[in-house]
C-alpha atoms as a PDB file:
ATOM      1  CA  UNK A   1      59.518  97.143  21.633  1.00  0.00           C
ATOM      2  CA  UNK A   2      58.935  96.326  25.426  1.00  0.00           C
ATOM      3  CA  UNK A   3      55.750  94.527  24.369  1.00  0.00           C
ATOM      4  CA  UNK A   4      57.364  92.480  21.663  1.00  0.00           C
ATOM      5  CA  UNK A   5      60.130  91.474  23.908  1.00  0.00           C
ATOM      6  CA  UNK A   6      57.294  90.347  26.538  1.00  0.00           C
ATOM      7  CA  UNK A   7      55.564  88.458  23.833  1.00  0.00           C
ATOM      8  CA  UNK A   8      58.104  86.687  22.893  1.00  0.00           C
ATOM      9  CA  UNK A   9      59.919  85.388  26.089  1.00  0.00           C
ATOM     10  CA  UNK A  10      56.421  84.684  26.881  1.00  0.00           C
ATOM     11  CA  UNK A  11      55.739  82.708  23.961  1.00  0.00           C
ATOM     12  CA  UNK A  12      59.507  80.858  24.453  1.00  0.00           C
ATOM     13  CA  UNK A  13      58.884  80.400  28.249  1.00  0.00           C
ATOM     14  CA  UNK A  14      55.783  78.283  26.620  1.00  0.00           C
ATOM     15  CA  UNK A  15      53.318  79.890  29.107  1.00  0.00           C
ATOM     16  CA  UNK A  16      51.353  81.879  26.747  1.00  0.00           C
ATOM     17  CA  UNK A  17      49.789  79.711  24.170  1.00  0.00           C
ATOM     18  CA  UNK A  18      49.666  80.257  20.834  1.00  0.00           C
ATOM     19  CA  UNK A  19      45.981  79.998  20.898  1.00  0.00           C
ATOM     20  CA  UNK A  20      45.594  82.576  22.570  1.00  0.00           C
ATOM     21  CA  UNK A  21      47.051  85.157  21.299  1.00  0.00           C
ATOM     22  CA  UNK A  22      44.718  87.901  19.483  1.00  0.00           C
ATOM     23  CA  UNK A  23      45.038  89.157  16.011  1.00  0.00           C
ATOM     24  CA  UNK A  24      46.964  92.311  16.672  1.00  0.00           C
ATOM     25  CA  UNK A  25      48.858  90.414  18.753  1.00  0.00           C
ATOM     26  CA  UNK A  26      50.282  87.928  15.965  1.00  0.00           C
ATOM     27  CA  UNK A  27      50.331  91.203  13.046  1.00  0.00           C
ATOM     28  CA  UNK A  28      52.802  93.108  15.678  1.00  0.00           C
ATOM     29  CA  UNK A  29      55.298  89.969  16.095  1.00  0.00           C
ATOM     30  CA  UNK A  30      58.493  90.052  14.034  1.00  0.00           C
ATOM     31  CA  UNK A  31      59.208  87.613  11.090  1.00  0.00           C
ATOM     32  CA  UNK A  32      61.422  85.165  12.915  1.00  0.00           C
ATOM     33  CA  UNK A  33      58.542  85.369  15.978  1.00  0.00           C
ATOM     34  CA  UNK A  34      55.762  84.627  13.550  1.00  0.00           C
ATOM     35  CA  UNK A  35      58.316  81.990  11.469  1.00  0.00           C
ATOM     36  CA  UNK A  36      58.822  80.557  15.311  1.00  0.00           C
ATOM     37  CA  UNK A  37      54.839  80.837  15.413  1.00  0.00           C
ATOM     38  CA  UNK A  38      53.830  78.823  12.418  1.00  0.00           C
ATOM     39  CA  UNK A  39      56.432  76.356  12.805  1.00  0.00           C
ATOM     40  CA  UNK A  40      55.450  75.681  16.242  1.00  0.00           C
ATOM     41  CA  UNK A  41      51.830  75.769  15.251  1.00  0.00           C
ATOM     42  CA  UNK A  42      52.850  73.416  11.966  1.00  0.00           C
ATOM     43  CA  UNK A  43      54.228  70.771  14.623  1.00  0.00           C
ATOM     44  CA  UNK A  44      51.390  70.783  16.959  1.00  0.00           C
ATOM     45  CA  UNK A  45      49.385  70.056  14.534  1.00  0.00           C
ATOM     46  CA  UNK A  46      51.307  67.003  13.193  1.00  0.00           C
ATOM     47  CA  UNK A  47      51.961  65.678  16.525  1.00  0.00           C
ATOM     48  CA  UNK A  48      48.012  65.613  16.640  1.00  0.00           C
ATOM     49  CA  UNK A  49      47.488  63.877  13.221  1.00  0.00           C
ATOM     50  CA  UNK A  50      49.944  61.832  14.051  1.00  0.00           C
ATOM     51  CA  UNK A  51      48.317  60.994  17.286  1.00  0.00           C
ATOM     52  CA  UNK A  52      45.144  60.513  15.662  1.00  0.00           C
ATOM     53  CA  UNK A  53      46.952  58.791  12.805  1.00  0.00           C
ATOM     54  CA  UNK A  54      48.268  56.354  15.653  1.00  0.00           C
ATOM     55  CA  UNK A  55      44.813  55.319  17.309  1.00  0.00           C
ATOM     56  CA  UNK A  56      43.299  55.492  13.641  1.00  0.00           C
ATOM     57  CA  UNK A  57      45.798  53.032  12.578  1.00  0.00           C
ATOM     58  CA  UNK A  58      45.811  51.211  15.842  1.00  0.00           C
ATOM     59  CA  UNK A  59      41.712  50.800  15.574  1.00  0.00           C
ATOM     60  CA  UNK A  60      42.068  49.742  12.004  1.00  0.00           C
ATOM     61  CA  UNK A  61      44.654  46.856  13.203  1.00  0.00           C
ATOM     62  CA  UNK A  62      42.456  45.776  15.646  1.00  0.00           C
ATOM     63  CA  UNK A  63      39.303  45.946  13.283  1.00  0.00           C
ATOM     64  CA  UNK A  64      41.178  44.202  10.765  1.00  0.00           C
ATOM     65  CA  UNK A  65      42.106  41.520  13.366  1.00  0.00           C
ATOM     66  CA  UNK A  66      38.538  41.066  14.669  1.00  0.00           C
ATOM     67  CA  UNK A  67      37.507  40.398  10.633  1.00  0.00           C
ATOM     68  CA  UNK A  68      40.160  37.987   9.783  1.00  0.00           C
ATOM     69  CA  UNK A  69      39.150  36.207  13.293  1.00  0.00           C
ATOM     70  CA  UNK A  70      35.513  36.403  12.044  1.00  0.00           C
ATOM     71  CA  UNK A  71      36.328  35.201   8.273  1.00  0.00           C
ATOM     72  CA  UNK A  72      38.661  32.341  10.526  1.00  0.00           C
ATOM     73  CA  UNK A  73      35.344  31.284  12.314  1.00  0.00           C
ATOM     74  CA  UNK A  74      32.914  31.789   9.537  1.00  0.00           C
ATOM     75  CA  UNK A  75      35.473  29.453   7.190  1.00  0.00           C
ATOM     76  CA  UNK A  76      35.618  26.627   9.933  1.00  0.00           C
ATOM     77  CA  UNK A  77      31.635  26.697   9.902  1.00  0.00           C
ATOM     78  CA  UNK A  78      31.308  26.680   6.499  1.00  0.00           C
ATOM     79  CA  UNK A  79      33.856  23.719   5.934  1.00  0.00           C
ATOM     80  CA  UNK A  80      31.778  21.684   9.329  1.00  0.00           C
ATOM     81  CA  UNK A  81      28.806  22.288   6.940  1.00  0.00           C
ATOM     82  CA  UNK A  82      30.186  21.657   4.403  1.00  0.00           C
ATOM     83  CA  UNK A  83      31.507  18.117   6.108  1.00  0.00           C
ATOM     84  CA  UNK A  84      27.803  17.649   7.455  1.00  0.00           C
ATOM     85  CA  UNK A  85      25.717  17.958   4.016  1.00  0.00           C
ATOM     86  CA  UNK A  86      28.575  15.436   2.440  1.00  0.00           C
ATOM     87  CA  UNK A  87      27.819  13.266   5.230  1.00  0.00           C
ATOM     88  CA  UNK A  88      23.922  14.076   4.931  1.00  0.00           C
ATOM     89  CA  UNK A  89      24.465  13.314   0.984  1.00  0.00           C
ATOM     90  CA  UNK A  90      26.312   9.811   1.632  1.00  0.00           C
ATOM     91  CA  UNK A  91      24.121   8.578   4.049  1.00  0.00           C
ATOM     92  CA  UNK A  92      20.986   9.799   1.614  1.00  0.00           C
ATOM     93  CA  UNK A  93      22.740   7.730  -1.489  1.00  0.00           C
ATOM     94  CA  UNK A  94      23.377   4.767   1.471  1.00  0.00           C
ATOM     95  CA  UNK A  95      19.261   5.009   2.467  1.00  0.00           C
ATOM     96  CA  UNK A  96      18.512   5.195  -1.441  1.00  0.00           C
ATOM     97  CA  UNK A  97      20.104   2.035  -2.433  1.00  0.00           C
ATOM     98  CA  UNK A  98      18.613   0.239   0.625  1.00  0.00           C
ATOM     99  CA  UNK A  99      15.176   1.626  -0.583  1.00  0.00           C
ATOM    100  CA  UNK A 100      15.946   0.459  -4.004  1.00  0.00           C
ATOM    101  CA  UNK A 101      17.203  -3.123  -2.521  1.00  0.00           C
ATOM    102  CA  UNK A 102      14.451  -3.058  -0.384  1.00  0.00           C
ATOM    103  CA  UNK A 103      12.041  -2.245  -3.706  1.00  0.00           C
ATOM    104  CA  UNK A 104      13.604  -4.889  -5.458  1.00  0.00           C
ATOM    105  CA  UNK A 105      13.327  -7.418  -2.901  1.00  0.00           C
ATOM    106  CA  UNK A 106       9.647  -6.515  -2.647  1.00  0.00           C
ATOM    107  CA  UNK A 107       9.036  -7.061  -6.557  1.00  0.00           C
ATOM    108  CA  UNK A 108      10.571 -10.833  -6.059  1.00  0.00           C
ATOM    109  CA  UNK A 109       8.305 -11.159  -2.995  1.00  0.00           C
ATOM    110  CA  UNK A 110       5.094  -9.736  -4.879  1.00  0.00           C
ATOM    111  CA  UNK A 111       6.024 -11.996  -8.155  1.00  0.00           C
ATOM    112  CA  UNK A 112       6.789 -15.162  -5.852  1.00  0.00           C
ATOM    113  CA  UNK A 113       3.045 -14.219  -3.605  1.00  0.00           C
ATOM    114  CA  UNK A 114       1.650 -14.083  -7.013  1.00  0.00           C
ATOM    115  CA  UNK A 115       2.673 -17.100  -8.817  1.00  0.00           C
ATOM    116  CA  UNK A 116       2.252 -19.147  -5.407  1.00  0.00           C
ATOM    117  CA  UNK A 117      -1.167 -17.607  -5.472  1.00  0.00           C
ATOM    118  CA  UNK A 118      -2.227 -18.883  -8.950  1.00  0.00           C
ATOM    119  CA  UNK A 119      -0.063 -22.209  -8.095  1.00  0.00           C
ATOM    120  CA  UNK A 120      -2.848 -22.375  -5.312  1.00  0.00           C
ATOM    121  CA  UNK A 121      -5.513 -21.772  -7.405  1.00  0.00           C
ATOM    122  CA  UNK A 122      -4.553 -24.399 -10.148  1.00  0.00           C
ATOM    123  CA  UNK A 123      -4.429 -26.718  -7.033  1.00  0.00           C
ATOM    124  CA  UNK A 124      -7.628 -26.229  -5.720  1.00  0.00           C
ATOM    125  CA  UNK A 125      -9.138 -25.880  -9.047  1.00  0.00           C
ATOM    126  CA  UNK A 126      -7.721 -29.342  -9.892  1.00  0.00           C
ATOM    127  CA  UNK A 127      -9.075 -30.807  -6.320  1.00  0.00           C
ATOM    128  CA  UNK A 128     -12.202 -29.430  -6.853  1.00  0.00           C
ATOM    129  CA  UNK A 129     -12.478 -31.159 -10.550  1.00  0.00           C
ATOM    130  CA  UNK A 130     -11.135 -34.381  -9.352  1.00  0.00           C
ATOM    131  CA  UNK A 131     -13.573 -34.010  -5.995  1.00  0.00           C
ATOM    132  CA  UNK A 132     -16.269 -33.859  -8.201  1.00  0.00           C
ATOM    133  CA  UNK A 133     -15.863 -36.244 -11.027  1.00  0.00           C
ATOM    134  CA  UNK A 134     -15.641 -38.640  -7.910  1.00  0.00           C
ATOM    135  CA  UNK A 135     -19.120 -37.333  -6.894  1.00  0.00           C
ATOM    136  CA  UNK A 136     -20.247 -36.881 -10.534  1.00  0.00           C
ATOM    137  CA  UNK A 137     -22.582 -40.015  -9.696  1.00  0.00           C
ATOM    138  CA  UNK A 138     -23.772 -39.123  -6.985  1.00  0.00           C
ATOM    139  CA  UNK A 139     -27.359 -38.073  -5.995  1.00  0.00           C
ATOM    140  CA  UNK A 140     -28.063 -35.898  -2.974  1.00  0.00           C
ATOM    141  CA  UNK A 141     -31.465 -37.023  -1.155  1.00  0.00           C
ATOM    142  CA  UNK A 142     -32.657 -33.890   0.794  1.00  0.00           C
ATOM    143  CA  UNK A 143     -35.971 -33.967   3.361  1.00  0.00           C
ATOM    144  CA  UNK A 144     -36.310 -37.629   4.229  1.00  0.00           C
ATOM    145  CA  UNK A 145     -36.844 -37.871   7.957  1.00  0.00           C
ATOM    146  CA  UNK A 146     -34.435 -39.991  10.309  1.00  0.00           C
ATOM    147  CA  UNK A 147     -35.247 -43.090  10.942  1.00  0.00           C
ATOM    148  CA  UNK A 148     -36.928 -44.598   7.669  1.00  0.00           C
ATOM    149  CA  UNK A 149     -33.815 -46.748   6.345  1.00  0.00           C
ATOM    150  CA  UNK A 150     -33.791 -48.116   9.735  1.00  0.00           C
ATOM    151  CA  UNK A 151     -37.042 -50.073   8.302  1.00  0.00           C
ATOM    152  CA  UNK A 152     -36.411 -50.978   4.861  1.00  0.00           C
ATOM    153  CA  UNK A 153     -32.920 -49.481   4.375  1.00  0.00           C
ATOM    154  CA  UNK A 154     -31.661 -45.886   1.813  1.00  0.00           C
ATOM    155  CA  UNK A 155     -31.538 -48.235  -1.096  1.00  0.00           C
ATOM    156  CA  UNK A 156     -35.066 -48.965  -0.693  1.00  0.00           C
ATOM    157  CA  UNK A 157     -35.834 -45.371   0.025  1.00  0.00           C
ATOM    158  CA  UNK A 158     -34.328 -44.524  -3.061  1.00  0.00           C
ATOM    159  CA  UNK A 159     -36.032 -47.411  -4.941  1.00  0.00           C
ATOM    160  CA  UNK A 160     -39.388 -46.003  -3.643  1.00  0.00           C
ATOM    161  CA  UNK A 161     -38.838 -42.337  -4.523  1.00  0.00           C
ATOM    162  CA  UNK A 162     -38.087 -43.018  -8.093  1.00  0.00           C
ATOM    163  CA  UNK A 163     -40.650 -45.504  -8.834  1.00  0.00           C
ATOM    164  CA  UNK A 164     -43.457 -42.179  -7.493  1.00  0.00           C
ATOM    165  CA  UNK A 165     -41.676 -39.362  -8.979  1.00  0.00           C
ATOM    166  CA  UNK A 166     -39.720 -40.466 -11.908  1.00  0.00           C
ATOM    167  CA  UNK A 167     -42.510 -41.837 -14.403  1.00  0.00           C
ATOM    168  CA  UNK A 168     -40.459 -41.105 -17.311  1.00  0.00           C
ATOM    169  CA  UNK A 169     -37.648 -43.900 -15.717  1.00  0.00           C
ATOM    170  CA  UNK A 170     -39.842 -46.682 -14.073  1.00  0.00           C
ATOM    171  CA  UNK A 171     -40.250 -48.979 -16.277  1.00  0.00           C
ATOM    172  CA  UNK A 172     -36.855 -48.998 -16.865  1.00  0.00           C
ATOM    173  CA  UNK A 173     -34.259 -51.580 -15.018  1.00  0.00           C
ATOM    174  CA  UNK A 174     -33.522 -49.675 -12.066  1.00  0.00           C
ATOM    175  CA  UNK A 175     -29.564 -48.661 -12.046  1.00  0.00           C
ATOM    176  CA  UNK A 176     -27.250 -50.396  -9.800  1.00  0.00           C
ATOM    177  CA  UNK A 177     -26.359 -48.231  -6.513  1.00  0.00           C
ATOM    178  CA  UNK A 178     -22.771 -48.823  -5.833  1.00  0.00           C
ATOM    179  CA  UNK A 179     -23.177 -47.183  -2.190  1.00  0.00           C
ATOM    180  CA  UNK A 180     -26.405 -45.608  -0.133  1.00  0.00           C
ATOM    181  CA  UNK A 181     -25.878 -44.023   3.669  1.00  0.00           C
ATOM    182  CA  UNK A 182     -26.771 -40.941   5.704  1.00  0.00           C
ATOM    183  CA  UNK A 183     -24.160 -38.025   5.512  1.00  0.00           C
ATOM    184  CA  UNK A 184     -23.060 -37.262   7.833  1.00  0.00           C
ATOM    185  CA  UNK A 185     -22.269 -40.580   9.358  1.00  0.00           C
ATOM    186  CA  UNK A 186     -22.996 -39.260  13.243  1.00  0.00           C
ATOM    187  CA  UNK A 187     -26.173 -37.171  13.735  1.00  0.00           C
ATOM    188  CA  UNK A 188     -25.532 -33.387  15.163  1.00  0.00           C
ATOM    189  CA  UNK A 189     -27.698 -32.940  18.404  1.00  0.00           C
ATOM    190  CA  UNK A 190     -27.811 -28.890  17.185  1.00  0.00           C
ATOM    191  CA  UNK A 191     -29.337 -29.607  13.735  1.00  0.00           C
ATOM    192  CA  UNK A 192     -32.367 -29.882  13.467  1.00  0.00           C
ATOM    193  CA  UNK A 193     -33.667 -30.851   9.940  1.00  0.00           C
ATOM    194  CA  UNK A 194     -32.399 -34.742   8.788  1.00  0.00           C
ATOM    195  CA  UNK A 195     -29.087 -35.763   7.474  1.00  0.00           C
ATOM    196  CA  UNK A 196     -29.249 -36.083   4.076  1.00  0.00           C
ATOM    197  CA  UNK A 197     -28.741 -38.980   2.274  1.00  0.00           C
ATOM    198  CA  UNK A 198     -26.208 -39.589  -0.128  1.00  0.00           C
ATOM    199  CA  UNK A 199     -26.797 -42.415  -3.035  1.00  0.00           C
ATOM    200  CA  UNK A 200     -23.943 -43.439  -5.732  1.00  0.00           C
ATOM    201  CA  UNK A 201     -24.524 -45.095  -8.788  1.00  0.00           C
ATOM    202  CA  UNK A 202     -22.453 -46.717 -11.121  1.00  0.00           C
ATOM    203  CA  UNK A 203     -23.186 -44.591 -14.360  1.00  0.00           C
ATOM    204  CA  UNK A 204     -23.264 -40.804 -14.583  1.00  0.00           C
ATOM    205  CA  UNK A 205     -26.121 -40.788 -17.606  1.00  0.00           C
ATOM    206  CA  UNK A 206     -28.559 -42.990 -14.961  1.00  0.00           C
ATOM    207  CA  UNK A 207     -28.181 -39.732 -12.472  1.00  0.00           C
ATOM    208  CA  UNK A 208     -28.544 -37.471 -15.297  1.00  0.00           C
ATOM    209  CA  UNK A 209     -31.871 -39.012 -16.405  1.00  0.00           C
ATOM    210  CA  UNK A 210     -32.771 -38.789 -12.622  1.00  0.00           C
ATOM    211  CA  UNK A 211     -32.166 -35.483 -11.705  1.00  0.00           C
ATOM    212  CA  UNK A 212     -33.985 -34.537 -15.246  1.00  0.00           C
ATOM    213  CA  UNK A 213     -37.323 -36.787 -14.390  1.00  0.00           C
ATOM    214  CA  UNK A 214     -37.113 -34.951 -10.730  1.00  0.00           C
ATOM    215  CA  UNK A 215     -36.983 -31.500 -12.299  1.00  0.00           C
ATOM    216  CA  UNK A 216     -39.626 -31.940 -14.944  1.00  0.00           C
ATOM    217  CA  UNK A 217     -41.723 -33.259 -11.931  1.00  0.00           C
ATOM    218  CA  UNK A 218     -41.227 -30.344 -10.476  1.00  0.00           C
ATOM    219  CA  UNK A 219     -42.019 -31.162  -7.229  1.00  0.00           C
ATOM    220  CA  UNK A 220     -40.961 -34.602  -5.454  1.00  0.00           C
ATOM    221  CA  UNK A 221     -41.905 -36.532  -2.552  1.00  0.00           C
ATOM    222  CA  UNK A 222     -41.767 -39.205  -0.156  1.00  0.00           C
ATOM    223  CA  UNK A 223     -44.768 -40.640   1.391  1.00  0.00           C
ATOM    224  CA  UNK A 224     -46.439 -37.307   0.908  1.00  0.00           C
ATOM    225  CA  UNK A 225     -43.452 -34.907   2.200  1.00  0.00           C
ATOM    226  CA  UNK A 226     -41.653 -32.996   0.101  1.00  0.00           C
ATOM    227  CA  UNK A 227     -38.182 -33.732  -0.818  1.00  0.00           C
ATOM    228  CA  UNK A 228     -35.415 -32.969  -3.084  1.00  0.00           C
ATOM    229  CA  UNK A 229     -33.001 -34.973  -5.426  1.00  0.00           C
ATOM    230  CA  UNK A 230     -29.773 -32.953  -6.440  1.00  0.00           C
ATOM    231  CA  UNK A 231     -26.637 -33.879  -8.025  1.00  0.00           C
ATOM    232  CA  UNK A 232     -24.091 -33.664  -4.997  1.00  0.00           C
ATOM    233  CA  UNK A 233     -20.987 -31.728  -5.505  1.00  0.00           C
ATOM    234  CA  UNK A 234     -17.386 -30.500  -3.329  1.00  0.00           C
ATOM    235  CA  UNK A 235     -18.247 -27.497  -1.064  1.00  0.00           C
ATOM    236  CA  UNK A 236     -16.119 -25.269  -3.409  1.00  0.00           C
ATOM    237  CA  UNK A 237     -18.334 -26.170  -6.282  1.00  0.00           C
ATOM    238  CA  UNK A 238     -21.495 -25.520  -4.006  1.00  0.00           C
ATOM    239  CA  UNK A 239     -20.228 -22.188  -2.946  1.00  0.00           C
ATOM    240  CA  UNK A 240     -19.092 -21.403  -6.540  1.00  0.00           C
ATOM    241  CA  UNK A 241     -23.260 -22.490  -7.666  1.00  0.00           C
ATOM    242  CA  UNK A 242     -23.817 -19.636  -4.724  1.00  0.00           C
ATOM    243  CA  UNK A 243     -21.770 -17.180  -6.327  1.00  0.00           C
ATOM    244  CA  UNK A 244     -23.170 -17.931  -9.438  1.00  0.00           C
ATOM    245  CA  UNK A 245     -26.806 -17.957  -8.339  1.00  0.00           C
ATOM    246  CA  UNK A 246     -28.090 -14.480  -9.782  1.00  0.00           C
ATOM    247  CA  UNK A 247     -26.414 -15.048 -13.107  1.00  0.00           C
ATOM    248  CA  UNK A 248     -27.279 -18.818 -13.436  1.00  0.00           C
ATOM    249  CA  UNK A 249     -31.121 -17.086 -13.386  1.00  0.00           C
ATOM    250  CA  UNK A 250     -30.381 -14.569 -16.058  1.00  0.00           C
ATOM    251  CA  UNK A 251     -28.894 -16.633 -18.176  1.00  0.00           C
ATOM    252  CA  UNK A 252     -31.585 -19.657 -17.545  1.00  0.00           C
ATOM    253  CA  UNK A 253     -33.952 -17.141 -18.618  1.00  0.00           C
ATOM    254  CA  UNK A 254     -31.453 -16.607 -22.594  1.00  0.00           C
ATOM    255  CA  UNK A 255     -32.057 -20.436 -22.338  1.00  0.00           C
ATOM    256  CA  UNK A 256     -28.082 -21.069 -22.336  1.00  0.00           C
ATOM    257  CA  UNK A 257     -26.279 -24.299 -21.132  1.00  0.00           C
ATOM    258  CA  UNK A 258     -24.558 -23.933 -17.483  1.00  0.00           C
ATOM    259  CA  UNK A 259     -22.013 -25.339 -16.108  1.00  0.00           C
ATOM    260  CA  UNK A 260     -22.325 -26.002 -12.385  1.00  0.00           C
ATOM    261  CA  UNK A 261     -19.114 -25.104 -11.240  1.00  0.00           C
ATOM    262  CA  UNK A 262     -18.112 -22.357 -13.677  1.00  0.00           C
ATOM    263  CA  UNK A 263     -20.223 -20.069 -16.035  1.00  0.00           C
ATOM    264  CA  UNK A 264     -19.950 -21.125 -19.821  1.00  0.00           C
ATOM    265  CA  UNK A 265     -22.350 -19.762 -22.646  1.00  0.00           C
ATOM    266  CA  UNK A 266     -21.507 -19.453 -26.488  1.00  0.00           C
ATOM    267  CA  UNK A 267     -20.619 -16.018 -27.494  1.00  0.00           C
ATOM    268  CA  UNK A 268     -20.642 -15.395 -31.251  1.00  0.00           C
ATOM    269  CA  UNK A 269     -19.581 -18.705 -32.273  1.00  0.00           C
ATOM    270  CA  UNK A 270     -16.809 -18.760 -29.333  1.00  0.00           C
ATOM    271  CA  UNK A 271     -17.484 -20.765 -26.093  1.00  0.00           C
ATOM    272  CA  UNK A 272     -16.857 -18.570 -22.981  1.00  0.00           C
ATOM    273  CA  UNK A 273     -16.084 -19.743 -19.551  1.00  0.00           C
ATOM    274  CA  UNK A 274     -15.444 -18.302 -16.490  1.00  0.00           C
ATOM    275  CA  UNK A 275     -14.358 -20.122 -13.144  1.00  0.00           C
ATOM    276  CA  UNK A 276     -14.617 -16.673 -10.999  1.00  0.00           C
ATOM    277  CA  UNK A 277     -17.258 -14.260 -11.224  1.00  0.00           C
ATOM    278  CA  UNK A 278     -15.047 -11.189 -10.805  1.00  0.00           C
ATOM    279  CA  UNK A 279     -13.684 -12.548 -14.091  1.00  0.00           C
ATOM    280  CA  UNK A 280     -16.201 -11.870 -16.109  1.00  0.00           C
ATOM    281  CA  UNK A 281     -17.046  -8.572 -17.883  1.00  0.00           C
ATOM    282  CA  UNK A 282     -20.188  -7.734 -19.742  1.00  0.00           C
ATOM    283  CA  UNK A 283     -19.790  -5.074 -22.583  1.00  0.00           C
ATOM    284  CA  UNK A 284     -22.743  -3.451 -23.674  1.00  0.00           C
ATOM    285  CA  UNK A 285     -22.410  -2.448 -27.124  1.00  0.00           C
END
C-alpha cells in the first residue's frame, strides 16, 4: 500500500513520467490510477497529433500558397505568350499581304518589262526593214584602194568594174547611179584596209543582176586586185547574216531560198520564217 501511495503522488506531483514506469509497475496501480494513466496518456498523445496536425496543416497552407503563387506566375506567362504569338501571328498575316502586294506588283512589272520588250523589238524590227529597203539599192564596193576616185571618180570605178567582171551585163545600158562616195566620209588613221565604197542605183533588179554576174564570176577584180561587190545592208541585218552564217551554209547546201535578214525555207507546203535564231527548233522525226 506504501508503494502505491508513492506511485501515485509521484505520478500526480508529475515527476515520474508515465514512460517510465515498468510493467509491474502499471499491473499493481489501482483502477482510478490506471483510468488517471490512460487518460493522461490519451491526452498526450492528442496534444502531439494535434501539434503535428498544426505544422502539418500549417506546411500544407504554405505549400498550397507557394502553388497558387506558382499557377499565378505560370498563368501571367502563358497569357504574355499568349499576347506575343497573337502579335507574332498579326504581324506574319501583315508581312504576308505585303509579300502578296509585293508579288503582285512584280507580275505588273514583269508583264509591263515584257510587252515593252516586244514593243522594242517590233521597233527595231520595223527600223531595221525600213533601214534596209532604203539600202535595198545599194551595192557595197569592198578592196578598192584609196585614192583611185581621186583620178577618174567612184562612178567611174564602178563603171570599170562591171564592164571586167560582169560579162553577162555589159552590153547592156549601164544603170543610172543615183549616188557614189567613200563610207565613211572621213578616213580612220587606225584602219588600215580602204573605206569602202558605197554605190546607189535607182532600181533594185539592176543590183540584183549585179550582185548575181559578181557571184557567178566568182571572183572579181579591179585592175588585177581582188575585190568584192555585196548588197549593203543596216548593221542589225549584218549581224543577224552573222548569226545566221552556219545555217545559211546548211541550208545553201538543201538548195533553199534565204532571206538575208531572217531565215525562211518552205516546209511541207508551209513557208517558215524565223527573225531570231533561238526561235527556231528542228524536230527530227
Amino acid at each position: 500500500m506504501k508503494r502505491q501511495r508513492t506511485i501515485t503522488q509521484m505520478r500526480e506531483k508529475g515527476k515520474t513520467p508515465e514512460k517510465q514506469l515498468s510493467k509491474e509497475e502499471i499491473l499493481s496501480l489501482q483502477e482510478k490510477d490506471f483510468r488517471l494513466l490512460m487518460l493522461k496518456m490519451m491526452q498526450d498523445i492528442g496534444n502531439k497529433l494535434e501539434a503535428k496536425m498544426d505544422n502539418l496543416q500549417e506546411t500544407l497552407t504554405k505549400e498550397i500558397q507557394d502553388i497558387k503563387l506558382k499557377q499565378e506566375e505560370m498563368q501571367n506567362t502563358i497569357t504574355e505568350i499568349k499576347n506575343t504569338l497573337e502579335a507574332a501571328n498579326s504581324r506574319i498575316q501583315e508581312a504576308e499581304e505585303q509579300i502578296s502586294e509585293v508579288e503582285d506588283r512584280l507580275v505588273e512589272i514583269t508583264d509591263a518589262e515584257q510587252k515593252r520588250e516586244k514593243r522594242l523589238k517590233r521597233n527595231e524590227e520595223t527600223l531595221r526593214a525600213l533601214w534596209d529597203k532604203m539600202k535595198r539599192t545599194n551595192i557595197c564596193i569592198i578592196g578598192v584602194s584609196e585614192g583611185e576616185e581621186r583620178q577618174k571618180g567612184t562612178e567611174k570605178i564602178f563603171q570599170e568594174i562591171i564592164a571586167k567582171n560582169c560579162h553577162n551585163i555589159r552590153k547592156e545600158p549601164l544603170t543610172q547611179i543615183q549616188e557614189a562616195q567613200r563610207v565613211p566620209y572621213k578616213i580612220n588613221p587606225k584602219r588600215n584596209t580602204p573605206r569602202h565604197i558605197l554605190i546607189k542605183l535607182t532600181k533594185i533588179k539592176d543590183k540584183e543582176k549585179i550582185l548575181k554576174a559578181a557571184r557567178e564570176k566568182k571572183q572579181v577584180t579591179y585592175k588585177g586586185t581582188p575585190m568584192r561587190l555585196l548588197a549593203d545592208f543596216s548593221a542589225e541585218t549584218l549581224q543577224a547574216r552573222r548569226e545566221w552564217h552556219n545555217m545559211f551554209n546548211l541550208m545553201k547546201g538543201k538548195n533553199l531560198q534565204l532571206n538575208p535578214a531572217r531565215l525562211s525555207f518552205r516546209f511541207e507546203g508551209e513557208i517558215k520564217t524565223f527573225t531570231d535564231k533561238q526561235k527556231l527548233r528542228i524536230q527530227q522525226h
